[in-house]
C-alpha atoms as a PDB file:
ATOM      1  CA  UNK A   1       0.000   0.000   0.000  1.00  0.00           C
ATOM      2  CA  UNK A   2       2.668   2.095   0.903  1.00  0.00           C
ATOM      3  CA  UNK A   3       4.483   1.562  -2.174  1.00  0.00           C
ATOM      4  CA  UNK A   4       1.418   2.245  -4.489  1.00  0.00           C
ATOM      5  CA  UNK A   5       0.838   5.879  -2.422  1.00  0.00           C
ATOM      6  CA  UNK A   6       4.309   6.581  -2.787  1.00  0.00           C
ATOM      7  CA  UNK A   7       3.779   6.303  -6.721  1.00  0.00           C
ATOM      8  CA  UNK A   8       0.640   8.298  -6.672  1.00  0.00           C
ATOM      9  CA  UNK A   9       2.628  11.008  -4.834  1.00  0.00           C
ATOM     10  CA  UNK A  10       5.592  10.874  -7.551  1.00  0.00           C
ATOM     11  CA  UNK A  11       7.815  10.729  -3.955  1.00  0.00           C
ATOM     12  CA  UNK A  12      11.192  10.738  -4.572  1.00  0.00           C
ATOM     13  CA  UNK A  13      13.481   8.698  -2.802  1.00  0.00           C
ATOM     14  CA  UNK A  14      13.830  10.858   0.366  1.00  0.00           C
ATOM     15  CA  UNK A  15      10.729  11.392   0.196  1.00  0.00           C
ATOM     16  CA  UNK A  16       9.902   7.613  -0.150  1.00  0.00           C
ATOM     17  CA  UNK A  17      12.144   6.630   2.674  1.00  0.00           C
ATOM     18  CA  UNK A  18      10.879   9.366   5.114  1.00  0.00           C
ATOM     19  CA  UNK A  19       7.001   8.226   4.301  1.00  0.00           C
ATOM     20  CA  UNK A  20       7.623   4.345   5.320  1.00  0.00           C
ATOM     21  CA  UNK A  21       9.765   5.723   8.683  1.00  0.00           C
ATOM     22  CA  UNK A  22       6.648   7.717   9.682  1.00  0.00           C
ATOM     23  CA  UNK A  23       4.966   4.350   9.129  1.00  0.00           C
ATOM     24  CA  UNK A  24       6.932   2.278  11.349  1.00  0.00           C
ATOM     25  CA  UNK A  25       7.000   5.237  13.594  1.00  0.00           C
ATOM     26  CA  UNK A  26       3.354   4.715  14.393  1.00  0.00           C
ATOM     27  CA  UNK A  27       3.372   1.046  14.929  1.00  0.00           C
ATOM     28  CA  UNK A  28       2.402   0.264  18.625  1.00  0.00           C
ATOM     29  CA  UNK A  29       5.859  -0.070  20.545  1.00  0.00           C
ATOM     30  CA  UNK A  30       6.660  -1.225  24.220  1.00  0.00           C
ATOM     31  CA  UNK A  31       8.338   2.391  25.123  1.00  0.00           C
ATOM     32  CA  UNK A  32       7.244   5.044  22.701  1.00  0.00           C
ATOM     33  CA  UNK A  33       8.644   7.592  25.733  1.00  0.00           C
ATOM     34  CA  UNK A  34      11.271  10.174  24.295  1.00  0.00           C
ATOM     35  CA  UNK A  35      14.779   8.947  25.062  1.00  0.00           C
ATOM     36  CA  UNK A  36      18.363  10.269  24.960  1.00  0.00           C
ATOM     37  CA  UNK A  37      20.725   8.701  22.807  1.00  0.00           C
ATOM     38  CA  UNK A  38      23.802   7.195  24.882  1.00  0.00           C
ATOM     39  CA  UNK A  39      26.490   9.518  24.068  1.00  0.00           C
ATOM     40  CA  UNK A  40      28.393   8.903  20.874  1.00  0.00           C
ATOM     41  CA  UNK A  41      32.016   8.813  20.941  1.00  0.00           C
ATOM     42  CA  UNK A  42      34.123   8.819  17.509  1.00  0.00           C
ATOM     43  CA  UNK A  43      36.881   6.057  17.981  1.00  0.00           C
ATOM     44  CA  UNK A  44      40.936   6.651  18.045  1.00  0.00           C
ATOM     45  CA  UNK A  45      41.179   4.794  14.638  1.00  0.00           C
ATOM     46  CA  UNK A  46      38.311   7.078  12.917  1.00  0.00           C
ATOM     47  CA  UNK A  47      40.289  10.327  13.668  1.00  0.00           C
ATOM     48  CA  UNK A  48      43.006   8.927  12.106  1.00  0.00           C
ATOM     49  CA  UNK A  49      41.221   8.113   9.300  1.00  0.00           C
ATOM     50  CA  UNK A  50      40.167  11.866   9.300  1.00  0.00           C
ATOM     51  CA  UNK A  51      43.803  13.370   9.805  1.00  0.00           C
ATOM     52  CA  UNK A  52      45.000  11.452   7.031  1.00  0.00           C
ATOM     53  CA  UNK A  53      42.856  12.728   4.540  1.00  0.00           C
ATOM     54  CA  UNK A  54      45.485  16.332   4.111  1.00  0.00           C
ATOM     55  CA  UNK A  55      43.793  17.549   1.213  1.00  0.00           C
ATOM     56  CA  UNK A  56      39.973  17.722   1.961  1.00  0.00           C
ATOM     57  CA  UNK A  57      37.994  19.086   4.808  1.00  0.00           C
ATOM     58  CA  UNK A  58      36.232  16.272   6.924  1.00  0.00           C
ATOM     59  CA  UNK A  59      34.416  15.948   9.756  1.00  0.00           C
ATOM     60  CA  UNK A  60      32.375  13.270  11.519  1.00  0.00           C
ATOM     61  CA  UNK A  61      29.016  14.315  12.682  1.00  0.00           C
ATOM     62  CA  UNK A  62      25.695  12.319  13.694  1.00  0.00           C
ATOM     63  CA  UNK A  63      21.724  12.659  12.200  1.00  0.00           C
ATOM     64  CA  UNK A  64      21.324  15.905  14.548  1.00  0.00           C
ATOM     65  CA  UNK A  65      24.133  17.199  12.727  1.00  0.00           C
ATOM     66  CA  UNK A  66      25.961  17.095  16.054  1.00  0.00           C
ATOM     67  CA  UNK A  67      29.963  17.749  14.851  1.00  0.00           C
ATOM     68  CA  UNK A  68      31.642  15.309  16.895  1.00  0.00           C
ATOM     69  CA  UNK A  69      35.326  15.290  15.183  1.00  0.00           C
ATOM     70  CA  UNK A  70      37.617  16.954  12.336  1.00  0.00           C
ATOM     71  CA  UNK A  71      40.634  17.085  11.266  1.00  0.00           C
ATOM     72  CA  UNK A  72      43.221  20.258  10.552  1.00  0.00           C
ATOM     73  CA  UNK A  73      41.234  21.560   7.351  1.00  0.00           C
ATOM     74  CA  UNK A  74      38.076  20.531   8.628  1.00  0.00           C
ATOM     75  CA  UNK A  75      38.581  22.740  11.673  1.00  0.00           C
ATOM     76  CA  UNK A  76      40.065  25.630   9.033  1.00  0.00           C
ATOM     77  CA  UNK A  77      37.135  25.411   6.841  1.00  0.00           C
ATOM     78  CA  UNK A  78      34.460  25.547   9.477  1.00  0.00           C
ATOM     79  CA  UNK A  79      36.468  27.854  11.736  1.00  0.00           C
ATOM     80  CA  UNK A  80      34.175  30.380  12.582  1.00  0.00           C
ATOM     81  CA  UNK A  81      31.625  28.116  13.594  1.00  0.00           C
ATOM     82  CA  UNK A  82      34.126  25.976  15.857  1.00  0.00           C
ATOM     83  CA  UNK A  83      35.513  29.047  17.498  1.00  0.00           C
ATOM     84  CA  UNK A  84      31.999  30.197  18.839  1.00  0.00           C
ATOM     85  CA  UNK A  85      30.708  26.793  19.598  1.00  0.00           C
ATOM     86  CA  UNK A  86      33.358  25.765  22.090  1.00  0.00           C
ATOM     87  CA  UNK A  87      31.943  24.431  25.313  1.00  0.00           C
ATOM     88  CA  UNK A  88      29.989  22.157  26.646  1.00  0.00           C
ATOM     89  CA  UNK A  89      27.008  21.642  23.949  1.00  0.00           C
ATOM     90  CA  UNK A  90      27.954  19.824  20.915  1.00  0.00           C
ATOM     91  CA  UNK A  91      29.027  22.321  18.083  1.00  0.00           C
ATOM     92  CA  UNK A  92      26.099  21.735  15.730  1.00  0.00           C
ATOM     93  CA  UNK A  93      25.621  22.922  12.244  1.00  0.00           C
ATOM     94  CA  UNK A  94      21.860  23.799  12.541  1.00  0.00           C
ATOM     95  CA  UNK A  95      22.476  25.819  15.431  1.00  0.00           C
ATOM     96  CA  UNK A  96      25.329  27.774  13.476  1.00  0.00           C
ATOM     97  CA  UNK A  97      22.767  27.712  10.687  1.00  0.00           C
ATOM     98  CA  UNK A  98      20.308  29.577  12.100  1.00  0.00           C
ATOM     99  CA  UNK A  99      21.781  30.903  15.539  1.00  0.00           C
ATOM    100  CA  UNK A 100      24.814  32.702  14.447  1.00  0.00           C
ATOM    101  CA  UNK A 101      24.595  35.969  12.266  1.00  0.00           C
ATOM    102  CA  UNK A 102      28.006  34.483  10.848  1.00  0.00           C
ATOM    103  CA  UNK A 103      26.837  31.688   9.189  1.00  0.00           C
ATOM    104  CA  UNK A 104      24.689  34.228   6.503  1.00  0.00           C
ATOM    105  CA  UNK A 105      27.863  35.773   5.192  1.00  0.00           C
ATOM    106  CA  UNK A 106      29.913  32.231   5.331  1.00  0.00           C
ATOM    107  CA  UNK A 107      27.393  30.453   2.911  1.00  0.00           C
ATOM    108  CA  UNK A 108      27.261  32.049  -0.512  1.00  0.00           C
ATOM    109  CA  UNK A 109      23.231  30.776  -0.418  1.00  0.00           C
ATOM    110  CA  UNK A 110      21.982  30.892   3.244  1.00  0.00           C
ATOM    111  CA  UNK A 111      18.760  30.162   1.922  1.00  0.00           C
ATOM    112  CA  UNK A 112      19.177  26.935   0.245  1.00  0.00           C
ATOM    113  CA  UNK A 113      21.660  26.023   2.924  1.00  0.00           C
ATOM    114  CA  UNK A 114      18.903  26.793   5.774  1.00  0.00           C
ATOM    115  CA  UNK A 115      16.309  24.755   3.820  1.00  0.00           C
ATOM    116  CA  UNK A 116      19.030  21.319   3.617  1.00  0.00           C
ATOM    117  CA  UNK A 117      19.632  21.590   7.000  1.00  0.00           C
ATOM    118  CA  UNK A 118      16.163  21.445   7.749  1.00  0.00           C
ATOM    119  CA  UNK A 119      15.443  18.875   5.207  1.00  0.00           C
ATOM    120  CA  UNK A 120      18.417  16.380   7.131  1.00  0.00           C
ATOM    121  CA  UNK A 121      16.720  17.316  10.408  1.00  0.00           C
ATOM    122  CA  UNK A 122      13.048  16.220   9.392  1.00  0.00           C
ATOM    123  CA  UNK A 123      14.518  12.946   7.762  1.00  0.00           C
ATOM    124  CA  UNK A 124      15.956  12.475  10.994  1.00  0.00           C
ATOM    125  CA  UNK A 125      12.857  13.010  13.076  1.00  0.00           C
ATOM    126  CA  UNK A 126      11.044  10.360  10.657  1.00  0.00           C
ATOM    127  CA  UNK A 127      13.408   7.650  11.371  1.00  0.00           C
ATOM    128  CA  UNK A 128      13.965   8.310  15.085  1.00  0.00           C
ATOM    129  CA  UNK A 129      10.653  10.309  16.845  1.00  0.00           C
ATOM    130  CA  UNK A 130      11.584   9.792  19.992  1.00  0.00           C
ATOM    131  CA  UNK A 131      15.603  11.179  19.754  1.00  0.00           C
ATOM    132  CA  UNK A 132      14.823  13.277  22.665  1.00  0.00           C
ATOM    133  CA  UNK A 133      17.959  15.525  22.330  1.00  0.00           C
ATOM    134  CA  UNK A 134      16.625  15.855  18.704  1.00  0.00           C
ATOM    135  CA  UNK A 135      13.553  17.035  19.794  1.00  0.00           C
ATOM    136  CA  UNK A 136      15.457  19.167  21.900  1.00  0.00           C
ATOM    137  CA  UNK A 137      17.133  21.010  19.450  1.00  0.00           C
ATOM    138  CA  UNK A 138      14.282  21.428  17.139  1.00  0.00           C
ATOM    139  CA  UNK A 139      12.523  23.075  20.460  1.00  0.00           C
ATOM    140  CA  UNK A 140      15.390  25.080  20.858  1.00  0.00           C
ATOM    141  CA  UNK A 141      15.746  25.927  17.194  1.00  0.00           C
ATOM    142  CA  UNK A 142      11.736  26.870  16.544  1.00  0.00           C
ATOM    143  CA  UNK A 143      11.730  29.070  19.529  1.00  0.00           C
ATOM    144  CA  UNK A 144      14.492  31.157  18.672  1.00  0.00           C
ATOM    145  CA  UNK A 145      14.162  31.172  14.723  1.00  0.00           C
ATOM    146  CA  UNK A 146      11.579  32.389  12.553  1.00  0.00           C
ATOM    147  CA  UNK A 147      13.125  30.831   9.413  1.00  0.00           C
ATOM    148  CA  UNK A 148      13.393  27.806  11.319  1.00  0.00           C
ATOM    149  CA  UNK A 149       9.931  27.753  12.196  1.00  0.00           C
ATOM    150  CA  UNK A 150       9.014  28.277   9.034  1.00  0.00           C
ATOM    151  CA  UNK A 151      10.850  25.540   7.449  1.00  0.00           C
ATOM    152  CA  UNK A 152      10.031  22.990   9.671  1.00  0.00           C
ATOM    153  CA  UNK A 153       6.479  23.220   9.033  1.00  0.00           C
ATOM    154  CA  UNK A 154       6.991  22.569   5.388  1.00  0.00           C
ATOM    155  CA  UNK A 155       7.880  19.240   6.077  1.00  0.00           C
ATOM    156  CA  UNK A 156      10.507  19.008   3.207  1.00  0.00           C
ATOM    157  CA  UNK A 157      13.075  16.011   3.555  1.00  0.00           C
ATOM    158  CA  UNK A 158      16.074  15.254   1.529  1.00  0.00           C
ATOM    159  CA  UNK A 159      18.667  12.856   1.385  1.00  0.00           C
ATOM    160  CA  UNK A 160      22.195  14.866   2.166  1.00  0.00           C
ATOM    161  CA  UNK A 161      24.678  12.218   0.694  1.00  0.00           C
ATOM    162  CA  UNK A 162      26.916  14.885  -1.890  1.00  0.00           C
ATOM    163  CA  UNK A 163      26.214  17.885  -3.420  1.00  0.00           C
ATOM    164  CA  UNK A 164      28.098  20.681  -4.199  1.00  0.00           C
ATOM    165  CA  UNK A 165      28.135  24.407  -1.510  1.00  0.00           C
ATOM    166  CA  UNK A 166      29.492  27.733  -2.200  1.00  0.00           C
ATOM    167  CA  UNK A 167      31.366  30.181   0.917  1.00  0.00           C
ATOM    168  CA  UNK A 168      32.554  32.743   1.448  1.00  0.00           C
ATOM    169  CA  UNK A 169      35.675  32.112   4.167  1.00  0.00           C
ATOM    170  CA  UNK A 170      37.299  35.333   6.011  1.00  0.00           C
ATOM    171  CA  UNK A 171      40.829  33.855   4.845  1.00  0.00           C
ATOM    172  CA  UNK A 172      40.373  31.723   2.243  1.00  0.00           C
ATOM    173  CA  UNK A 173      37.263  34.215  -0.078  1.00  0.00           C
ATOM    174  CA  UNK A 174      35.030  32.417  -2.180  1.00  0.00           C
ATOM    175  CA  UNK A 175      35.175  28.312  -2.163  1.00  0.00           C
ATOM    176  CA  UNK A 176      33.249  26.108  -4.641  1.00  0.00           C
ATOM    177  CA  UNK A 177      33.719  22.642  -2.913  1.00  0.00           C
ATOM    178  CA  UNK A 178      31.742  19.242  -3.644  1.00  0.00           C
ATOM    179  CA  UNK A 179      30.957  17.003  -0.156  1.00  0.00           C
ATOM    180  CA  UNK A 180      29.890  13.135  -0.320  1.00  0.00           C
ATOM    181  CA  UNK A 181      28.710  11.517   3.028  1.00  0.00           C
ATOM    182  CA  UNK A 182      29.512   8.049   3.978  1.00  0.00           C
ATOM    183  CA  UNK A 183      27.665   6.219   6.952  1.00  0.00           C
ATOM    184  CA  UNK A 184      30.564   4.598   9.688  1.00  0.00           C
ATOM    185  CA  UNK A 185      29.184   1.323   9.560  1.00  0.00           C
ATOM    186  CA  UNK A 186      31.193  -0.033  12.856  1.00  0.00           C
ATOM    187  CA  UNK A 187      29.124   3.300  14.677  1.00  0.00           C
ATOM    188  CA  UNK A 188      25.498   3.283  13.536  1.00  0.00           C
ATOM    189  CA  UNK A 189      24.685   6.470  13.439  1.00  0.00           C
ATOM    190  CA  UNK A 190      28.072   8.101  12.751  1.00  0.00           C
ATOM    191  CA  UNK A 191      28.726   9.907   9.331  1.00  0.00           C
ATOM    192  CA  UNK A 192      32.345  11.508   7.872  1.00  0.00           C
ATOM    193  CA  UNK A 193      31.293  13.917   5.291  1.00  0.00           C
ATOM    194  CA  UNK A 194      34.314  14.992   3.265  1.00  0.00           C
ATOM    195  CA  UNK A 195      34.544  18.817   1.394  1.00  0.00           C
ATOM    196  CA  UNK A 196      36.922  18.487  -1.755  1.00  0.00           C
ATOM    197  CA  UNK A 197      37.750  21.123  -4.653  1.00  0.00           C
ATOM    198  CA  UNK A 198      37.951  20.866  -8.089  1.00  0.00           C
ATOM    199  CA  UNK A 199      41.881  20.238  -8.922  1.00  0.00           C
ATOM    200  CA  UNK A 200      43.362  23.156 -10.500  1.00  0.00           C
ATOM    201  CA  UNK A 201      41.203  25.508  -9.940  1.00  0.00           C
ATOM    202  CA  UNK A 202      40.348  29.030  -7.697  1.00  0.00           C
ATOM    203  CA  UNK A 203      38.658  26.721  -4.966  1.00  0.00           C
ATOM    204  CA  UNK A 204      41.374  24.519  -4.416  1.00  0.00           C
ATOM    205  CA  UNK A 205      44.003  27.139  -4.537  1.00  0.00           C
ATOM    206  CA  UNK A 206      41.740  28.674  -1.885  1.00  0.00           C
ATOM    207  CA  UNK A 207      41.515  25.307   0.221  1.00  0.00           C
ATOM    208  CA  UNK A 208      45.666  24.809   0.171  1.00  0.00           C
ATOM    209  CA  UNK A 209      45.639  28.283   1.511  1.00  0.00           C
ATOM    210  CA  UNK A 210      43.636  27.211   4.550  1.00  0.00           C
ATOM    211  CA  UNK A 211      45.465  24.500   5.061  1.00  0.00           C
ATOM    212  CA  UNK A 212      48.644  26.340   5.154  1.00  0.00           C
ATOM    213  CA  UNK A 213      46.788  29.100   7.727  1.00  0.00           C
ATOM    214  CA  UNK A 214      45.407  26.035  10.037  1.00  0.00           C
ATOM    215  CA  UNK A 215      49.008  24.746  10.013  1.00  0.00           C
ATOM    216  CA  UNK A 216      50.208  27.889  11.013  1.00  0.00           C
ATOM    217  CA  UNK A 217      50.872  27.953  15.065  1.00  0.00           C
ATOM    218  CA  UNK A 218      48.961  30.884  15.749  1.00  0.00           C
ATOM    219  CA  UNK A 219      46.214  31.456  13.320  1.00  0.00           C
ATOM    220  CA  UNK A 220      45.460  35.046  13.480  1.00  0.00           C
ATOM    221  CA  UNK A 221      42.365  35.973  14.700  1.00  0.00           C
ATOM    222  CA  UNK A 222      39.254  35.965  12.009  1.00  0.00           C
ATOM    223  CA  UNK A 223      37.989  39.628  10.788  1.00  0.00           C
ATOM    224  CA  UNK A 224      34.077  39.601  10.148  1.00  0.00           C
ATOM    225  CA  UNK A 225      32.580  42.529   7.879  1.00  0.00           C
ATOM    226  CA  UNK A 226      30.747  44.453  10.041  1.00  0.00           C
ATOM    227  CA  UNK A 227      27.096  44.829   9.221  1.00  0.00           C
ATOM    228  CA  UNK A 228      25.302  46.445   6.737  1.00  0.00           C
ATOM    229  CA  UNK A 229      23.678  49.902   8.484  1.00  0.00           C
END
């Protein structure tokens, strides 16, 4: 039945796959309650894995979009949103996405970036309804964002597996850079996304430069434009 609505609808496949989580979603369970997750932990031999990879940005980050490791250019890349997410709450990308004035002049299209982040977050919800510290953050995300709000109630989903994002970085200008996301399949529920450039071109000129700047000892501090009056 399922499969018959979904080719009425003309779902596509994230689409698809978030319509038959709902489903099993609402199938009677012993302990519907909310939960927390136990605390994920990314292992010695996955950071490696991370630090090795010198010419690409990567990072390892869960469903919640929870950033949990990185290596050098990762950190580079991402900078500004590492440097004001430092303590105890796990630096998350929706957060920096919608929390942090910074994040509109680091992505060349806030927009569509806003609407994918939102899209990975409902996909999320679908398969797991009762991630409490999901439910968390999308609490703590509607009541202090309009555009969140906004999105969430459109109830768009979207697979996030590679793609291509402009930025705008305070050191290394305008990037063009292509990610693909692999799941860890030793850590369910662990993903390393990895940020290349195009050889030979402006982007990953731009992306040596950064990782030359992260290698440097003391990275000077970033410069933000100051806002339009």
């Amino acid at each position: 039945m399922l499969e018959a609505l979904a080719r009425a609808l003309q779902l596509d496949e994230a689409e698809r796959a978030h319509l038959f989580d709902l489903a099993r979603a609402l199938r009677p369970t012993s302990s519907p309650r909310r939960r927390r997750a136990p605390k994920q932990r990314v292992r010695p031999s996955i950071q490696h894995i991370l630090d090795g990879l010198t010419g690409a940005a990567a990072f390892v980050h869960n469903a919640r979009l929870d950033n949990l490791a990185a290596n050098q250019l990762g950190h580079a890349l991402y900078s500004d949103m590492f440097a004001r997410g430092a303590g105890p709450v796990p630096v998350n990308s929706a957060r920096y996405v919608f929390l942090d004035p910074g994040a509109r002049d680091f992505y060349a299209d806030w927009e569509r970036a806003a609407s994918d982040v939102v899209a990975v977050l409902r996909s999320a919800a679908g398969r797991d309804p009762y991630d409490r510290d999901l439910s968390d953050l999308v609490g703590e995300l509607s009541t202090q964002s309009a555009e969140f709000r906004t999105r969430w109630a459109a109830h768009n989903v979207r697979f996030h597996d590679t793609g291509t994002k402009d930025f705008h970085h305070p050191v290394g200008g305008d990037i063009s850079l292509t990610y693909n996301r692999m799941e860890v399949s030793a850590d369910p529920g662990l993903m390393i996304t990895i940020w290349t450039a195009e050889p030979e071109t402006k982007s990953a000129e731009a992306l040596s430069l950064l990782g030359s700047w992260a290698a440097t000892p003391e990275q000077p501090e970033l410069q933000h434009a100051p806002d339009p009056a």
